[in-house]
PDB file of N, CA and C in Angstrom:
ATOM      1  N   UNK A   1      -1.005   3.051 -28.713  1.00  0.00           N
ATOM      2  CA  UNK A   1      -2.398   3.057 -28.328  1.00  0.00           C
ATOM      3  C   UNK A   1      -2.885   4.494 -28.387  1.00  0.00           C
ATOM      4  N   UNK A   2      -3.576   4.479 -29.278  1.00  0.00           N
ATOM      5  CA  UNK A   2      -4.557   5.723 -29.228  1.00  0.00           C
ATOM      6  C   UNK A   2      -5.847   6.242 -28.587  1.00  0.00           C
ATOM      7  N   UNK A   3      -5.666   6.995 -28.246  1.00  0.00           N
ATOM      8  CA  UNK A   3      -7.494   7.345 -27.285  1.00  0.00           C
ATOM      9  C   UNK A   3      -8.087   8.079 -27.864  1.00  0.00           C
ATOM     10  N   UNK A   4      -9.357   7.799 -28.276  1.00  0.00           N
ATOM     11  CA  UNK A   4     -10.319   8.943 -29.191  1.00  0.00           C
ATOM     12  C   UNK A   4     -11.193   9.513 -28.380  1.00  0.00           C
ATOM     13  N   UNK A   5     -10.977   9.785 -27.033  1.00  0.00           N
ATOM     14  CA  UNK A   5     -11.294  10.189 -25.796  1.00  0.00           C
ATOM     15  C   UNK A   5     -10.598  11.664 -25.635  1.00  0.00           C
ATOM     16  N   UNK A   6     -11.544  12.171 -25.338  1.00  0.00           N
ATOM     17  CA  UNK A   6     -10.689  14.057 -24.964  1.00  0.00           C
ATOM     18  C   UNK A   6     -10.579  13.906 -23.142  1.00  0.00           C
ATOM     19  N   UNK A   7      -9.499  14.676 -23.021  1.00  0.00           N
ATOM     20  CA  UNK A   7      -9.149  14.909 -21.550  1.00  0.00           C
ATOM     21  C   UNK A   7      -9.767  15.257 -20.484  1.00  0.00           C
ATOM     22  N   UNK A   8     -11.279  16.085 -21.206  1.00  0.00           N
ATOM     23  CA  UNK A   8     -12.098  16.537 -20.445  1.00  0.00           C
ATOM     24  C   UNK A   8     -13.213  15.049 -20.036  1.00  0.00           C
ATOM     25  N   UNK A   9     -13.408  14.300 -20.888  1.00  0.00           N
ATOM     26  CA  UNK A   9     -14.068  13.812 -21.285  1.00  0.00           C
ATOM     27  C   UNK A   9     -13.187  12.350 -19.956  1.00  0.00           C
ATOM     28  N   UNK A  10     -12.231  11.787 -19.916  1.00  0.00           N
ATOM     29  CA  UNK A  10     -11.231  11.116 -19.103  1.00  0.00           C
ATOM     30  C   UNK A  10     -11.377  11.716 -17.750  1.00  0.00           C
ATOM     31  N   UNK A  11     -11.381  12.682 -17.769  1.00  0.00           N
ATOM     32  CA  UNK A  11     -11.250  13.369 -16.175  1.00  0.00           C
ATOM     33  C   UNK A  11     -13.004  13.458 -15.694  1.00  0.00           C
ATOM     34  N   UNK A  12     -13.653  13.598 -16.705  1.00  0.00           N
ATOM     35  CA  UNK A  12     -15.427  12.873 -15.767  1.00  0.00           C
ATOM     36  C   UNK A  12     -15.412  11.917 -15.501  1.00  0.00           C
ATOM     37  N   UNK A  13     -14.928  11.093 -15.993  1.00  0.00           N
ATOM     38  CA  UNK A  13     -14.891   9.501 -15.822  1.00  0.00           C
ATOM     39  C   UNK A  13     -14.563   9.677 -14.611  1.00  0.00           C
ATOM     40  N   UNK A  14     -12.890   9.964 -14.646  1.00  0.00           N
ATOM     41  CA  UNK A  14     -12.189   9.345 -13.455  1.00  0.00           C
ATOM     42  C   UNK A  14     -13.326  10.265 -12.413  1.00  0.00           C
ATOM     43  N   UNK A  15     -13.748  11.001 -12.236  1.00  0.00           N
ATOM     44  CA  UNK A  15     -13.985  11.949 -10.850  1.00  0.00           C
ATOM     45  C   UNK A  15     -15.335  11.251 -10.769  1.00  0.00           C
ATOM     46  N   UNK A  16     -15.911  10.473 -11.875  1.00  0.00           N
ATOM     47  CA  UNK A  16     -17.647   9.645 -11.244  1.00  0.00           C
ATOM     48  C   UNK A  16     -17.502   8.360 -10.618  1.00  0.00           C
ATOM     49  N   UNK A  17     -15.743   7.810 -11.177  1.00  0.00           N
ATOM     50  CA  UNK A  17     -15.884   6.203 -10.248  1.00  0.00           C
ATOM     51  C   UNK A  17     -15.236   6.704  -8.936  1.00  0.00           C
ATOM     52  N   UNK A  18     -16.062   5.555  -7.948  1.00  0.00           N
ATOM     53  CA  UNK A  18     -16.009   5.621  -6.515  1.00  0.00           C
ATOM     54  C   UNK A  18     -14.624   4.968  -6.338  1.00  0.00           C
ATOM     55  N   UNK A  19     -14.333   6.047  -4.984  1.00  0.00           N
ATOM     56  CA  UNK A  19     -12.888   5.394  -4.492  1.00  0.00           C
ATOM     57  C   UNK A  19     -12.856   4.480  -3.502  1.00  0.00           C
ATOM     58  N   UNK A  20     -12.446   3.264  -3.573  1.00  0.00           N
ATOM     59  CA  UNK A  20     -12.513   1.656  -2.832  1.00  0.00           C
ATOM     60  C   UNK A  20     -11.593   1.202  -2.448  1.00  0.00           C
ATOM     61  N   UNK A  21     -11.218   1.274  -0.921  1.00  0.00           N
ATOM     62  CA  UNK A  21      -9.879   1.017  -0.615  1.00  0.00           C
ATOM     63  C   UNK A  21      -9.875  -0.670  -0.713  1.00  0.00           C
ATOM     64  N   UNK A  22      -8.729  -0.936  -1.091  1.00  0.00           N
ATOM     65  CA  UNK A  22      -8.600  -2.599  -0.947  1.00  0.00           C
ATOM     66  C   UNK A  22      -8.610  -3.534   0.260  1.00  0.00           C
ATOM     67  N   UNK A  23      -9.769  -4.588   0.081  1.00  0.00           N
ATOM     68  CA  UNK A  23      -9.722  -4.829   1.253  1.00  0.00           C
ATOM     69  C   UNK A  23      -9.885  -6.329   0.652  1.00  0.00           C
ATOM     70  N   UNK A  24      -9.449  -7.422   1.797  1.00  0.00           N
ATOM     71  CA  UNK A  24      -9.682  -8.765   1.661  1.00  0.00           C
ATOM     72  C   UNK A  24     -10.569  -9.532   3.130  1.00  0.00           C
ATOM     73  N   UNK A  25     -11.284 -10.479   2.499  1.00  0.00           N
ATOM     74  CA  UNK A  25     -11.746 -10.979   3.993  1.00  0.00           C
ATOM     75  C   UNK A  25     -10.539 -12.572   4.203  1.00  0.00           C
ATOM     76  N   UNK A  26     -10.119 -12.735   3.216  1.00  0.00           N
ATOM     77  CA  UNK A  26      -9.096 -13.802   3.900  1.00  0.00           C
ATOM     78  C   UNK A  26      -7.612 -14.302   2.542  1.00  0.00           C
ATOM     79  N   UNK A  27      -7.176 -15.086   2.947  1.00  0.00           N
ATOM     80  CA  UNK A  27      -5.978 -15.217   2.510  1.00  0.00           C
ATOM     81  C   UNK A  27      -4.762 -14.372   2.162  1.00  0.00           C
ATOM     82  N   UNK A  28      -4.085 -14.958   1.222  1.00  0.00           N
ATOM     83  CA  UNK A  28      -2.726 -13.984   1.416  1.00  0.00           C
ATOM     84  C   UNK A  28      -3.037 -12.490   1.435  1.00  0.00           C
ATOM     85  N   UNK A  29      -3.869 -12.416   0.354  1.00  0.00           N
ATOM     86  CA  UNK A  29      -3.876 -10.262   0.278  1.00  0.00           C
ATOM     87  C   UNK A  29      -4.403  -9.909   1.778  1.00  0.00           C
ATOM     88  N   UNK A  30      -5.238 -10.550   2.558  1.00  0.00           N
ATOM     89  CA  UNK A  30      -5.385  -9.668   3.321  1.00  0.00           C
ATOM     90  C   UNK A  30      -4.269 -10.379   4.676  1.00  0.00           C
ATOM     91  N   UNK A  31      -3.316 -11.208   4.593  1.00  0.00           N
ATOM     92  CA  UNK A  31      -2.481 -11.250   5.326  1.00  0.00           C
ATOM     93  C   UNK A  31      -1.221  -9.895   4.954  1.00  0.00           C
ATOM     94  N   UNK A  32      -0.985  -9.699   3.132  1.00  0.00           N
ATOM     95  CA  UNK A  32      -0.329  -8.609   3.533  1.00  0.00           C
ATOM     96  C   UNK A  32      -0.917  -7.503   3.183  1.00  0.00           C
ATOM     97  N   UNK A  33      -2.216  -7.180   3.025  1.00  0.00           N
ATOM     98  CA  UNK A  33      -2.629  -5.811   3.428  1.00  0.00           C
ATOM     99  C   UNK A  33      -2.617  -5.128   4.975  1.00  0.00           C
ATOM    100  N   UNK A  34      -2.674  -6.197   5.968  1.00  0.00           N
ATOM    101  CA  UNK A  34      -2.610  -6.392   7.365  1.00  0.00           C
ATOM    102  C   UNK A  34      -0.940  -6.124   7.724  1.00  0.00           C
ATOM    103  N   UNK A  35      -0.574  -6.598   7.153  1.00  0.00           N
ATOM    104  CA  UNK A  35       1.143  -7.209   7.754  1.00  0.00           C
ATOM    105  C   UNK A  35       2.314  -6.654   7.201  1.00  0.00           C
ATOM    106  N   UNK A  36       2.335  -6.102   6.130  1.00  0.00           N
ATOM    107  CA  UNK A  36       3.126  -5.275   5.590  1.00  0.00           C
ATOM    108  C   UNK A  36       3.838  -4.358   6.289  1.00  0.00           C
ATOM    109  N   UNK A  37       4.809  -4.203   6.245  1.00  0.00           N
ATOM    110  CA  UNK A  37       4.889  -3.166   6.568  1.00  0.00           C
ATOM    111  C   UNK A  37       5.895  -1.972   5.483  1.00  0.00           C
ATOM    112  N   UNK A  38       6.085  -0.959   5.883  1.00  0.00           N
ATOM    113  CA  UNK A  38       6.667   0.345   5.025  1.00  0.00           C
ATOM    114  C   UNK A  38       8.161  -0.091   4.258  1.00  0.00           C
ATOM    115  N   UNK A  39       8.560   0.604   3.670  1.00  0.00           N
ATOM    116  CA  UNK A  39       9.635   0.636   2.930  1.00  0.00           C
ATOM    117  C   UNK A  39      10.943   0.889   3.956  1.00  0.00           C
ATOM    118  N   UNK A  40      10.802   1.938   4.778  1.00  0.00           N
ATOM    119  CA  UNK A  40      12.108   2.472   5.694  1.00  0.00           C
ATOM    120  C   UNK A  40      12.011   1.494   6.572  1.00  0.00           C
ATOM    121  N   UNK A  41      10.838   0.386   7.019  1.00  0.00           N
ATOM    122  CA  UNK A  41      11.100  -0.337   7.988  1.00  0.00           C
ATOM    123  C   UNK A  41      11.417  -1.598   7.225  1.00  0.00           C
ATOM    124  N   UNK A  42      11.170  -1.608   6.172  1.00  0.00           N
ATOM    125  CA  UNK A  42      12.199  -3.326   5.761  1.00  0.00           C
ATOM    126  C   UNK A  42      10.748  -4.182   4.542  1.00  0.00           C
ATOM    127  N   UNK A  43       9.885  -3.176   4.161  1.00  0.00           N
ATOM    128  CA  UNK A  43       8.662  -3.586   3.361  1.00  0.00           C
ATOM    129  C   UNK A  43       8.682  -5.137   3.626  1.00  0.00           C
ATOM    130  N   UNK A  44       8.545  -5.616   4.954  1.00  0.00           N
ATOM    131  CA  UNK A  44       8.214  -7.146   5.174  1.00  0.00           C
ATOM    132  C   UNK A  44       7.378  -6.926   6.354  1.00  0.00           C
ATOM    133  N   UNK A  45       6.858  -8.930   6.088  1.00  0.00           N
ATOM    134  CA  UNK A  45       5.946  -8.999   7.381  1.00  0.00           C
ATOM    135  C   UNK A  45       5.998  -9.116   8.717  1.00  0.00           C
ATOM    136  N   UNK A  46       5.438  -8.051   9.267  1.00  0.00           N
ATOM    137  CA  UNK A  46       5.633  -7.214  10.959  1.00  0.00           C
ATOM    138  C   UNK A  46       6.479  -8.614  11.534  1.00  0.00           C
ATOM    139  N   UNK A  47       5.331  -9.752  11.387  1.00  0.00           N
ATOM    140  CA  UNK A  47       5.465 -10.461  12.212  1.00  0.00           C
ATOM    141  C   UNK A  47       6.954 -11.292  12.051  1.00  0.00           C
ATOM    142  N   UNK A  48       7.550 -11.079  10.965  1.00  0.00           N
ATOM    143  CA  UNK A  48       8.782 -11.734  10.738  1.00  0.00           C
ATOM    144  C   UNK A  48       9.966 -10.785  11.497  1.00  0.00           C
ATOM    145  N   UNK A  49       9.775  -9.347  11.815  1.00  0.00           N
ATOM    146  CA  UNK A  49      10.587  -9.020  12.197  1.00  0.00           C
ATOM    147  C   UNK A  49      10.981  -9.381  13.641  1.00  0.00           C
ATOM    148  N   UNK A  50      12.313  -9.414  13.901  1.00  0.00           N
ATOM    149  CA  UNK A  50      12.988  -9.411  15.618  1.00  0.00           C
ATOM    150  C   UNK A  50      12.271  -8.318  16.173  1.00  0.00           C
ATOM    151  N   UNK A  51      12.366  -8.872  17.542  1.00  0.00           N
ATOM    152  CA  UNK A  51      11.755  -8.035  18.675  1.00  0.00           C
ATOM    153  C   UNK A  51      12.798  -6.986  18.741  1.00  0.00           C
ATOM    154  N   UNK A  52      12.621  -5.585  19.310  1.00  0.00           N
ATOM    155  CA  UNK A  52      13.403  -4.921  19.300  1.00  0.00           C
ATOM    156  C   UNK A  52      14.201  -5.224  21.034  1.00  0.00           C
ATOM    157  N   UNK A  53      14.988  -5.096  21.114  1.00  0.00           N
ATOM    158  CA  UNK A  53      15.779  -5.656  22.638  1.00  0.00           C
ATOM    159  C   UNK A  53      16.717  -4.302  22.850  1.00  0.00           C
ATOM    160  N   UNK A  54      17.273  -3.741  22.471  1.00  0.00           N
ATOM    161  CA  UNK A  54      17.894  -2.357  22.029  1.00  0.00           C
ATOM    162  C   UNK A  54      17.842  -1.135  21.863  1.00  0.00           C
ATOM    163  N   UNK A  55      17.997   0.200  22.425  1.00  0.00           N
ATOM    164  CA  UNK A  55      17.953   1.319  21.311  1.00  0.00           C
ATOM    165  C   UNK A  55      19.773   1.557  21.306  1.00  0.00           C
ATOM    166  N   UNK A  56      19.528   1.515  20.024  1.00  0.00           N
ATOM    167  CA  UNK A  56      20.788   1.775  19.042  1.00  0.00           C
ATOM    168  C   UNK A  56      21.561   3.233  19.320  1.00  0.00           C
ATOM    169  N   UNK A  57      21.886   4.089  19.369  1.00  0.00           N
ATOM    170  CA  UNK A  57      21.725   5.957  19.317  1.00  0.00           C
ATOM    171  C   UNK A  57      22.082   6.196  17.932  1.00  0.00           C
ATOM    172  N   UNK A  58      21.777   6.680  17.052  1.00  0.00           N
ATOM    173  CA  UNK A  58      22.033   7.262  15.646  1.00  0.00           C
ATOM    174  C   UNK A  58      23.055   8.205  15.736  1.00  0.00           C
ATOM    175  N   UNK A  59      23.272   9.433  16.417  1.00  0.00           N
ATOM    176  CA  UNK A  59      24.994   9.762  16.371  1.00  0.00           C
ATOM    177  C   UNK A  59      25.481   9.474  17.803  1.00  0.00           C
ATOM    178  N   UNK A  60      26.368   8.775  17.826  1.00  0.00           N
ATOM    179  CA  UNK A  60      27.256   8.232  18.878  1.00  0.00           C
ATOM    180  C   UNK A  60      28.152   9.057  19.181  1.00  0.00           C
TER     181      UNK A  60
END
């Protein structure tokens, strides 16, 4: 794929469209735009995780 577009010319573009965070008013996307959660915590939904009952100590 070729672009007959110059770089300068790509970078007005990008800097004139508006930035739009994603949003849903119902169903799945906005159950996991809501519910998600992060990567280090297990990238699943909050609500699926166990209650925490525990602290663990990291060096014992």
């Amino acid at each position: 794929l070729s672009l007959l577009v110059s770089q300068t010319e790509l970078a007005q573009r990008q800097a004139s469209q508006p930035v739009t965070p994603p949003s849903a008013q119902r169903g799945y996307l906005k159950l996991f735009l809501q519910s998600v959660t992060q990567a280090d915590q297990g990238a699943d939904f909050d609500f699926l995780m166990p209650p925490m009952t525990a602290v663990i100590p990291r060096n014992p």
